[in-house]
Protein backbone atom coordinates (compact mmCIF):
# COMPACT_ATOMS: atom_id res chain seq x y z
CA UNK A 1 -45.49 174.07 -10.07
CA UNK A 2 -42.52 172.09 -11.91
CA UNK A 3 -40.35 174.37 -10.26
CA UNK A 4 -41.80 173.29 -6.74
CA UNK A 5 -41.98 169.66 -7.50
CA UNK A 6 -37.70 169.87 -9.02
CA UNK A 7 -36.75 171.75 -5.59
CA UNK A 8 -38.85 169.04 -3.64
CA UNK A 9 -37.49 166.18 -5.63
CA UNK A 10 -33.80 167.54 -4.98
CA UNK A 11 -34.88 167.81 -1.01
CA UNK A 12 -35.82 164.42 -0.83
CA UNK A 13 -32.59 163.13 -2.71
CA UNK A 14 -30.10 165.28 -0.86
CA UNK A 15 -31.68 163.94 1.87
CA UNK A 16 -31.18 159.91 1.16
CA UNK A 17 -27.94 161.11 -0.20
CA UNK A 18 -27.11 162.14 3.44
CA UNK A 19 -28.53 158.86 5.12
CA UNK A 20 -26.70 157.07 2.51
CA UNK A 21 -23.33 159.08 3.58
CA UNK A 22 -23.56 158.61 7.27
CA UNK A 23 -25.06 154.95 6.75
CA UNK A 24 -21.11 154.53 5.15
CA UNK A 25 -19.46 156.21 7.16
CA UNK A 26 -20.78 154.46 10.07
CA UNK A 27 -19.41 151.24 8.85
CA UNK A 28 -15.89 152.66 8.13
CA UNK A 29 -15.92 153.96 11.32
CA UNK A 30 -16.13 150.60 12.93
CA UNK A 31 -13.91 148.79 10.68
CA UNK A 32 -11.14 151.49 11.06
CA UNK A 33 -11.56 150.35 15.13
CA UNK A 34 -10.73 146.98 14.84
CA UNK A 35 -13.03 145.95 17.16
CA UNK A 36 -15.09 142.68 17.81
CA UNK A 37 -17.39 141.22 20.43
CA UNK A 38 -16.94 137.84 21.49
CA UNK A 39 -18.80 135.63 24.49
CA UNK A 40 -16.47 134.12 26.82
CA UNK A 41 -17.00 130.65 28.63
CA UNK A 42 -18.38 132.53 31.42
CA UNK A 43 -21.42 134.03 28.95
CA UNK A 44 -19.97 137.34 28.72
CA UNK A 45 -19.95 139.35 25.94
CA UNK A 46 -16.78 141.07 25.21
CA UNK A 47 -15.53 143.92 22.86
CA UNK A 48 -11.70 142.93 22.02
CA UNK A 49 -9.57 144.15 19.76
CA UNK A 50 -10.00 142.20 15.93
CA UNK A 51 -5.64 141.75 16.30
CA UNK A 52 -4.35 140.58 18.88
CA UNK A 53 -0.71 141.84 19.64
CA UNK A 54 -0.85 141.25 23.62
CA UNK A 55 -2.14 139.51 26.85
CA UNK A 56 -1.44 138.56 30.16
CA UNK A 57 -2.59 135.83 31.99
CA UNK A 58 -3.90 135.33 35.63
CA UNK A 59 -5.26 132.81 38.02
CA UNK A 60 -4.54 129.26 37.64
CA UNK A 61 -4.13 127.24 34.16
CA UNK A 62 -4.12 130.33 31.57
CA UNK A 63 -0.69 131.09 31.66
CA UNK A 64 -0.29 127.19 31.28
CA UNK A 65 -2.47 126.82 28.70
CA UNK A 66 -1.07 129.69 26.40
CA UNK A 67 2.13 127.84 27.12
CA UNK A 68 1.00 124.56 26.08
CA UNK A 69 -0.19 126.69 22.28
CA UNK A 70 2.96 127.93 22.17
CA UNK A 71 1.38 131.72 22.40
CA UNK A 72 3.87 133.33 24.81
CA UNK A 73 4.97 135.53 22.24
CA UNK A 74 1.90 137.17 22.94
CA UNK A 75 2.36 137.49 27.06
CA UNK A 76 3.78 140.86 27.90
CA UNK A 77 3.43 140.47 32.12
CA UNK A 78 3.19 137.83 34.54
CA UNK A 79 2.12 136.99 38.41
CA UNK A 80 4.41 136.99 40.87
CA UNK A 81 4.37 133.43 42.13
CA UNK A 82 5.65 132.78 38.09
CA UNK A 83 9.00 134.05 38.79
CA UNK A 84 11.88 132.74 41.02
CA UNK A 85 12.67 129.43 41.54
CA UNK A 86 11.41 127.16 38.52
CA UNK A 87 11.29 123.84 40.19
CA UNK A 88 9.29 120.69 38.24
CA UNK A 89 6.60 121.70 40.00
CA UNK A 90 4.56 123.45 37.51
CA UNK A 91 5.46 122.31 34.30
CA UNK A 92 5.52 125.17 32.02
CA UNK A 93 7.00 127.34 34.16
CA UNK A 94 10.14 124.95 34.50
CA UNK A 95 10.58 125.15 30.54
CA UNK A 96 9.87 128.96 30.60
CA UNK A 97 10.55 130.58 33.78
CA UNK A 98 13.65 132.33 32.52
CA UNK A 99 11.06 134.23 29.74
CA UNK A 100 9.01 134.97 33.28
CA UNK A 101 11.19 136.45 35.08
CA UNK A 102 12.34 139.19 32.52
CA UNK A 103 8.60 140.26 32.27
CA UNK A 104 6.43 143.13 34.30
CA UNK A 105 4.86 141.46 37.35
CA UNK A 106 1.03 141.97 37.12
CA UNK A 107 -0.32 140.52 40.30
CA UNK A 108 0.47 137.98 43.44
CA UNK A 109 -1.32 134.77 41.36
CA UNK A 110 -2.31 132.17 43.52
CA UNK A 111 -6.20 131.19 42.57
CA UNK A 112 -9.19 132.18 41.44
CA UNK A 113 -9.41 135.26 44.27
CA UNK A 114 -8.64 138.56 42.97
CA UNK A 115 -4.85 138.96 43.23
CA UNK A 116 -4.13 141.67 40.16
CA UNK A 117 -1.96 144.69 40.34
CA UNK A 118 -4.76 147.07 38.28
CA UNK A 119 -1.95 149.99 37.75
CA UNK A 120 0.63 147.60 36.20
CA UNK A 121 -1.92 146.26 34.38
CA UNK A 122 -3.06 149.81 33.09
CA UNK A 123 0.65 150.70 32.10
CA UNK A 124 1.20 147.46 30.35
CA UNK A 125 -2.36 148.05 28.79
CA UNK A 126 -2.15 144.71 27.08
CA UNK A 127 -4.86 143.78 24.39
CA UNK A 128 -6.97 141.49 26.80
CA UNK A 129 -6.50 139.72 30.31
CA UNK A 130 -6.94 136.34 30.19
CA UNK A 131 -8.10 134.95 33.42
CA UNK A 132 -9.27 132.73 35.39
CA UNK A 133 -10.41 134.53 38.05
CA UNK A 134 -14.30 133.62 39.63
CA UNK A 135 -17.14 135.66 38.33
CA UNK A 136 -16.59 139.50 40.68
CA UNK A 137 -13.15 139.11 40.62
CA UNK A 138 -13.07 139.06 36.96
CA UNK A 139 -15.28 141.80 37.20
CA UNK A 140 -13.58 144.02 39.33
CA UNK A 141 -10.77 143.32 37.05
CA UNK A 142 -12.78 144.51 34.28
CA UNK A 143 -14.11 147.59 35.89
CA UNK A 144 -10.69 148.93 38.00
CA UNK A 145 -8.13 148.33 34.22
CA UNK A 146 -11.10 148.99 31.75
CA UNK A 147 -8.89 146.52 29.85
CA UNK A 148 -11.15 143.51 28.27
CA UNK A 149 -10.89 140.64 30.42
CA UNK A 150 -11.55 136.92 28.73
CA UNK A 151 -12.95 134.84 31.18
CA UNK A 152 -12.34 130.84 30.93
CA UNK A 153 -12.84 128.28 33.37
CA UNK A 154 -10.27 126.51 35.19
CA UNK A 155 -11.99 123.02 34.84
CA UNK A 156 -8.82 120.70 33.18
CA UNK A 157 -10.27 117.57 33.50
CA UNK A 158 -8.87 114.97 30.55
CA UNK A 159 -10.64 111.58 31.16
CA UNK A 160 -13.38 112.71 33.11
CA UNK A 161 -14.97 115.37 31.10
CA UNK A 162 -14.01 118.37 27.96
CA UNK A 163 -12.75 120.09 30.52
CA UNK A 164 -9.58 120.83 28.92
CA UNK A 165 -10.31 120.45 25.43
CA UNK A 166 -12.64 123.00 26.05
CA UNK A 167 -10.59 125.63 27.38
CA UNK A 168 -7.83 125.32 24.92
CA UNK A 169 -10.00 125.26 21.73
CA UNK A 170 -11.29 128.34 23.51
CA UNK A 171 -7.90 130.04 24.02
CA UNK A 172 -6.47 128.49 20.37
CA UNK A 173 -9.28 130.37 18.55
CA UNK A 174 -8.49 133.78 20.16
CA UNK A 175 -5.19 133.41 19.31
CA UNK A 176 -4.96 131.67 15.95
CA UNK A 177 -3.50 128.56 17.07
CA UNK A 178 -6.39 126.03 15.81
CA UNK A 179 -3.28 123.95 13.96
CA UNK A 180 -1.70 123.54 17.74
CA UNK A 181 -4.34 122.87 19.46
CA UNK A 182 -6.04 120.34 17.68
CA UNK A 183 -2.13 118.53 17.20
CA UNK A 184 -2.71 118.54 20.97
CA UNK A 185 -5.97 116.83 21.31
CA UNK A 186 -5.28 114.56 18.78
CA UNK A 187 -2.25 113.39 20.75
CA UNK A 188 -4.03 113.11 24.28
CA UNK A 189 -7.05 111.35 22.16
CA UNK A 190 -4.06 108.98 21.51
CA UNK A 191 -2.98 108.30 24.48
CA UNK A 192 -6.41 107.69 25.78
CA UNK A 193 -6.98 104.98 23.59
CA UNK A 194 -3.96 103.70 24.23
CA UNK A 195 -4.54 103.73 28.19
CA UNK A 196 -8.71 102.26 27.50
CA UNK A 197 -7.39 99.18 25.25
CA UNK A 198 -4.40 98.22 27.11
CA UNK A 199 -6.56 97.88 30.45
CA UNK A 200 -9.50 96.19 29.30
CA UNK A 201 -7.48 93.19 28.16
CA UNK A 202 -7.86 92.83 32.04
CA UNK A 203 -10.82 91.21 33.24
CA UNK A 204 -12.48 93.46 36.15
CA UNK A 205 -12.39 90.25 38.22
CA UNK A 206 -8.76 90.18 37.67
CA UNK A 207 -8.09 93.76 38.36
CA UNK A 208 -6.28 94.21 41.80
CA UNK A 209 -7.46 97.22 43.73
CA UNK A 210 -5.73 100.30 44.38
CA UNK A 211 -5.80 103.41 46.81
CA UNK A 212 -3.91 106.61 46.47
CA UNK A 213 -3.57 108.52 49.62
CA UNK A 214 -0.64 111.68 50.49
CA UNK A 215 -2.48 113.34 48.29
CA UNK A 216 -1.59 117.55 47.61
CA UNK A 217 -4.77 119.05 47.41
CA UNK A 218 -4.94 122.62 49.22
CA UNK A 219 -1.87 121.37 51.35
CA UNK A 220 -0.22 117.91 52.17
CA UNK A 221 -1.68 115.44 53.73
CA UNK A 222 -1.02 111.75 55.32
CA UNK A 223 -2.59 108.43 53.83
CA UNK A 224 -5.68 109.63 54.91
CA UNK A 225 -5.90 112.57 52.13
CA UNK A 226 -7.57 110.69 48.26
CA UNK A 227 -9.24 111.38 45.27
CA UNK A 228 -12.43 110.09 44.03
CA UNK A 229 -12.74 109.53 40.97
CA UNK A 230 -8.96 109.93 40.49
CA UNK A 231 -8.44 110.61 36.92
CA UNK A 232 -4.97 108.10 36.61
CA UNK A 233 -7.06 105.51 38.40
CA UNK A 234 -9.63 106.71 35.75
CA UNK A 235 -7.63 106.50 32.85
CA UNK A 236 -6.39 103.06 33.51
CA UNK A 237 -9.21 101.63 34.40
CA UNK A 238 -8.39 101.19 37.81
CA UNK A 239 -10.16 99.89 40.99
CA UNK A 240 -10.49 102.35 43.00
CA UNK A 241 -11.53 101.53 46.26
CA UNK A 242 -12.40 105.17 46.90
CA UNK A 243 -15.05 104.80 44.34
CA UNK A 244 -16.49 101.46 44.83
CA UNK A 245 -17.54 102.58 48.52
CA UNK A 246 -18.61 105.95 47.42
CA UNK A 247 -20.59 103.97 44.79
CA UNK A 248 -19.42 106.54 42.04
CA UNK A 249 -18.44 103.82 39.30
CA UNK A 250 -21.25 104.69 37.16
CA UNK A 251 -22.45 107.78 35.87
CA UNK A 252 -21.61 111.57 35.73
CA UNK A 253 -18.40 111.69 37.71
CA UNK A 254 -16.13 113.98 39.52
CA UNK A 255 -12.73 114.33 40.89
CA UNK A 256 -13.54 114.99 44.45
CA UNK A 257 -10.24 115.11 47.30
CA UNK A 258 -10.61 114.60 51.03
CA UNK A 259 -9.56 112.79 53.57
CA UNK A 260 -10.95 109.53 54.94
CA UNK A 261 -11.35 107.45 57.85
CA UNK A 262 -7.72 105.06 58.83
CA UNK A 263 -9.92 102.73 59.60
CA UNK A 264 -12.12 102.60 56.16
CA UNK A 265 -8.59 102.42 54.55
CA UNK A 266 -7.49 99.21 56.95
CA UNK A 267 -11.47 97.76 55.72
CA UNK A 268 -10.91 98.35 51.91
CA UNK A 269 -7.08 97.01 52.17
CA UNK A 270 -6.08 98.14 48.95
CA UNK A 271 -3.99 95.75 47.18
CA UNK A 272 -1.69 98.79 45.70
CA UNK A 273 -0.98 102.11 47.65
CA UNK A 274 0.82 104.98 45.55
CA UNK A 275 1.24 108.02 47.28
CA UNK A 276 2.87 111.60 46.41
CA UNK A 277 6.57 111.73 47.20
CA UNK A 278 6.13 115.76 48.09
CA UNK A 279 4.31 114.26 51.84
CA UNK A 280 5.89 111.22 51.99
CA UNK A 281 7.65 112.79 55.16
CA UNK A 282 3.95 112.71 56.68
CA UNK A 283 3.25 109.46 56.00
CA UNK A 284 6.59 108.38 57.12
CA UNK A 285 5.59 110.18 60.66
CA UNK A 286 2.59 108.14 60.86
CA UNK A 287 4.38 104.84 60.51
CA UNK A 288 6.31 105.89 63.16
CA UNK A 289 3.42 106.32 65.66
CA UNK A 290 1.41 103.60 64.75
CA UNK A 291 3.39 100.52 62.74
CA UNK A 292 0.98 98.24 63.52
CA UNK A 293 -1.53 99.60 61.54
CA UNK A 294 0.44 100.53 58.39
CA UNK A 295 1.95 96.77 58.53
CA UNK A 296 -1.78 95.30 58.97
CA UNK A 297 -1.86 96.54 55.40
CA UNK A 298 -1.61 94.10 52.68
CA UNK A 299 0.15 96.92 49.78
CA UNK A 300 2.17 97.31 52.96
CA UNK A 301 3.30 93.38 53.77
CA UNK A 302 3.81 92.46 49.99
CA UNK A 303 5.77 95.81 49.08
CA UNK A 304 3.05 97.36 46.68
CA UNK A 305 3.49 100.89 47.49
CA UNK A 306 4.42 103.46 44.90
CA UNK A 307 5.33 106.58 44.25
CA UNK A 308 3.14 108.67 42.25
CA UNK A 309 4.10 112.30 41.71
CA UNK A 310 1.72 115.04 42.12
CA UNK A 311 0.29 116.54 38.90
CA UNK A 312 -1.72 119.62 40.82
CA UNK A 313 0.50 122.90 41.51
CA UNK A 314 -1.64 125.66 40.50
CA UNK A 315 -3.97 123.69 39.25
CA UNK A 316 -3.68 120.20 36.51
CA UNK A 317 -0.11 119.60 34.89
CA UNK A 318 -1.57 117.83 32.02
CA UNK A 319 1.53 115.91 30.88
CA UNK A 320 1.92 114.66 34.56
CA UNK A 321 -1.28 113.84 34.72
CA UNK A 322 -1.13 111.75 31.28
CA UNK A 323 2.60 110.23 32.87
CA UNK A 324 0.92 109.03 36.15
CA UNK A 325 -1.72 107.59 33.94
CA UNK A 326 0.83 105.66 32.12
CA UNK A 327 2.70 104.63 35.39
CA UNK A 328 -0.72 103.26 37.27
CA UNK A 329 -1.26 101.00 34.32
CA UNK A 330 2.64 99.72 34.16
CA UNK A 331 1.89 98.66 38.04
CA UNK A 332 -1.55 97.38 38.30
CA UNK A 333 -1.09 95.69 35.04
CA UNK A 334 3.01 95.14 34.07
CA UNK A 335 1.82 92.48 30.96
CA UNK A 336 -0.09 94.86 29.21
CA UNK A 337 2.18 98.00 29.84
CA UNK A 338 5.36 95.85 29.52
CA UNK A 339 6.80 97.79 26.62
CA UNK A 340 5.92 100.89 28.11
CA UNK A 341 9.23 102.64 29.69
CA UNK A 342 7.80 105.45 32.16
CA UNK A 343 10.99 107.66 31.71
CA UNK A 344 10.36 107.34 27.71
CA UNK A 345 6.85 107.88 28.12
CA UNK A 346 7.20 111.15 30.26
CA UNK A 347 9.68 112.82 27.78
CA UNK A 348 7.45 112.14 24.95
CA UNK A 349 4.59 113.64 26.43
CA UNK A 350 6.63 116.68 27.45
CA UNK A 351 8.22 117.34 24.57
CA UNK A 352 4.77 117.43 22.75
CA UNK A 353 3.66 119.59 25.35
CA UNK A 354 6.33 122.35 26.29
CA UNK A 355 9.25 120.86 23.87
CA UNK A 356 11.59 120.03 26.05
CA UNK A 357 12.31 116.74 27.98
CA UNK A 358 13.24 116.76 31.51
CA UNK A 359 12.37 113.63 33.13
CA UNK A 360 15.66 113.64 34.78
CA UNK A 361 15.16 117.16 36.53
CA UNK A 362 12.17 115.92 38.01
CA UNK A 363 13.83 112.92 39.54
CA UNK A 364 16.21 115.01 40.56
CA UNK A 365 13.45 117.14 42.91
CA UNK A 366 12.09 113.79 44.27
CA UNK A 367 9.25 113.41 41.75
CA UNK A 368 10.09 109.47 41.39
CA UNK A 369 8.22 106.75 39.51
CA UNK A 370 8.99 103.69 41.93
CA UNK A 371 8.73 101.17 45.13
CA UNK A 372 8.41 102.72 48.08
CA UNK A 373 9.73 101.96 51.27
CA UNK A 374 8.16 103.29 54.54
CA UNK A 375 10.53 103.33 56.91
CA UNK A 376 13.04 106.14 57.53
């Protein structure tokens, strides 16, 4: 009987012994894979690699963004529509299109549409994609390169929403820039006090109103094309006129661009008119067939139009976007901006950005701060 009980006793403890074994072994099996799951900021869970060595980027803003964190050491391919010419444009790609065009080309680029090249992708075979591609495109990106592929959204917005904070505290974390980042938003945080205090020394009542029309959004367009809820206008607490008939003053708000009605813009009469210097040409063309109506314009009689260079080309340049801010407020309000110097102001903001100042290039490809004239 002892006998039986010492042999079944020894069973039983071989037997945890075992469960004990593979229990271990189980756990150094996934540690010696490196692996971890994350969600991205589309709610998808995601097995990635615990180091991260490489990435590429598609669809708009992620290759910008990674620029902005200074990650590029990380990229190891490219879209197409990164390499060439490396106009002022896009604003990372001016500073680092050189790097671009010595990489692999991974896909055309162009949106949020699926654009990738899956068998350069699967040579490269970089650690993750990064991408902001919509929901099945990211998918199919996923399924045809069996490569993880980050999803994060392409929503930039600075003084209209978390947009971008969002999205780069996102990105910083994967990548182990926190330190950047946060130097970042501490710096726009900045600048948005700085924009929020220096305009409400101006009474609303004393506010004149403004219009920005020529906008670039999916193509150029005449005086017609706006924003609402423009985020410059935004930032300097501007009166839109856009906004005060679309009653969207209050409350959640959106950028929103379309194109109105002539004849709402002759009714509103904006006191100030900037437009983008890219379709000036248009809007030239139009004063050309119909003077009397651009003249019937106050902005237009007192000489209160302006240039205002766009910020979108593939999606938000965030330093132009934070440099028109700065230029709305020096013309709707020269007291309070009056030590502000818009060529000063730009190079500061890109050399926190991308490290490099290049105000001058951009003047240089007709992205002016100034008067306009509209005659030929």
């Amino acid at each position: 009987m002892k006998k039986q009980l010492l042999s079944l006793f020894l069973a039983v403890l071989m037997m945890f012994s075992m469960v004990a074994c593979g229990t271990q072994n189980q756990g150094e099996d996934s540690a010696e894979s490196g692996t971890r799951t994350i969600t991205d900021m589309r709610g998808r869970e995601v097995e990635i690699p615990e180091k991260i060595d490489s990435i590429v980027c598609t669809g708009c803003m992620s290759l910008r963004l990674v620029s902005y964190l200074g990650a590029l050491d990380y990229v190891v391919g490219v879209e197409e529509l990164e390499q060439g010419e490396h106009g002022t444009d896009k604003d990372y790609s001016h500073v680092y299109g050189e790097k671009f065009d010595d990489l692999p080309t991974i896909g055309q680029g162009g949106g949020i549409r699926y654009t990738a090249y899956p068998e350069e992708l699967v040579a490269l075979a970089p650690d993750m994609i990064i991408t902001t591609y919509d929901d099945d495109s990211l998918e199919q990106l996923a399924n045809e390169t069996g490569i993880p592929v980050i999803g994060i959204n392409y929503d930039s917005t600075i003084f209209l929403g978390d947009g971008f904070y969002n999205s780069l505290r996102f990105l910083a974390e994967l990548l182990g820039k926190e330190d950047r980042c946060e130097e970042l938003i501490s710096y726009v945080e900045t600048c948005k006090e700085d924009l929020t205090n220096r305009a409400a020394a101006v009474p609303d009542s004393e506010k004149p109103t403004a219009y920005v029309g020529a906008v670039t959004n999916a193509g150029g367009h005449g005086l017609a094309g706006t924003f609402e809820n423009f985020e410059p206008f935004v930032a300097a607490g501007a009166r839109n006129v856009v906004d005060e008939a679309a009653g969207s003053t209050e409350g959640t708000r959106e950028e929103k661009g379309y194109e109105v009605d002539l004849e709402s813009v002759a009714k509103w009469d904006p006191d100030v008119i900037f437009l983008d210097p890219v379709n000036l040409d248009i809007v030239r063309d139009e004063y050309a067939q119909m003077p009397d109506f651009y003249n019937s314009l106050s902005a237009v009689k007192n000489g209160e139009v302006y240039s205002l260079p766009t910020y979108y080309s593939y999606h938000t340049n965030v330093t132009y976007c934070l440099t028109d801010s700065y230029y709305v407020g020096m013309v709707l309000y020269p007291e309070q901006f009056q030590d502000v110097n818009i060529q000063e102001k730009c190079n500061e903001i890109l050399n926190m950005f991308l490290g490099e100042a290049y105000y001058d290039d951009m003047i240089a490809d007709g992205m002016v701060f100034d008067k306009l004239s509209l005659g030929k």
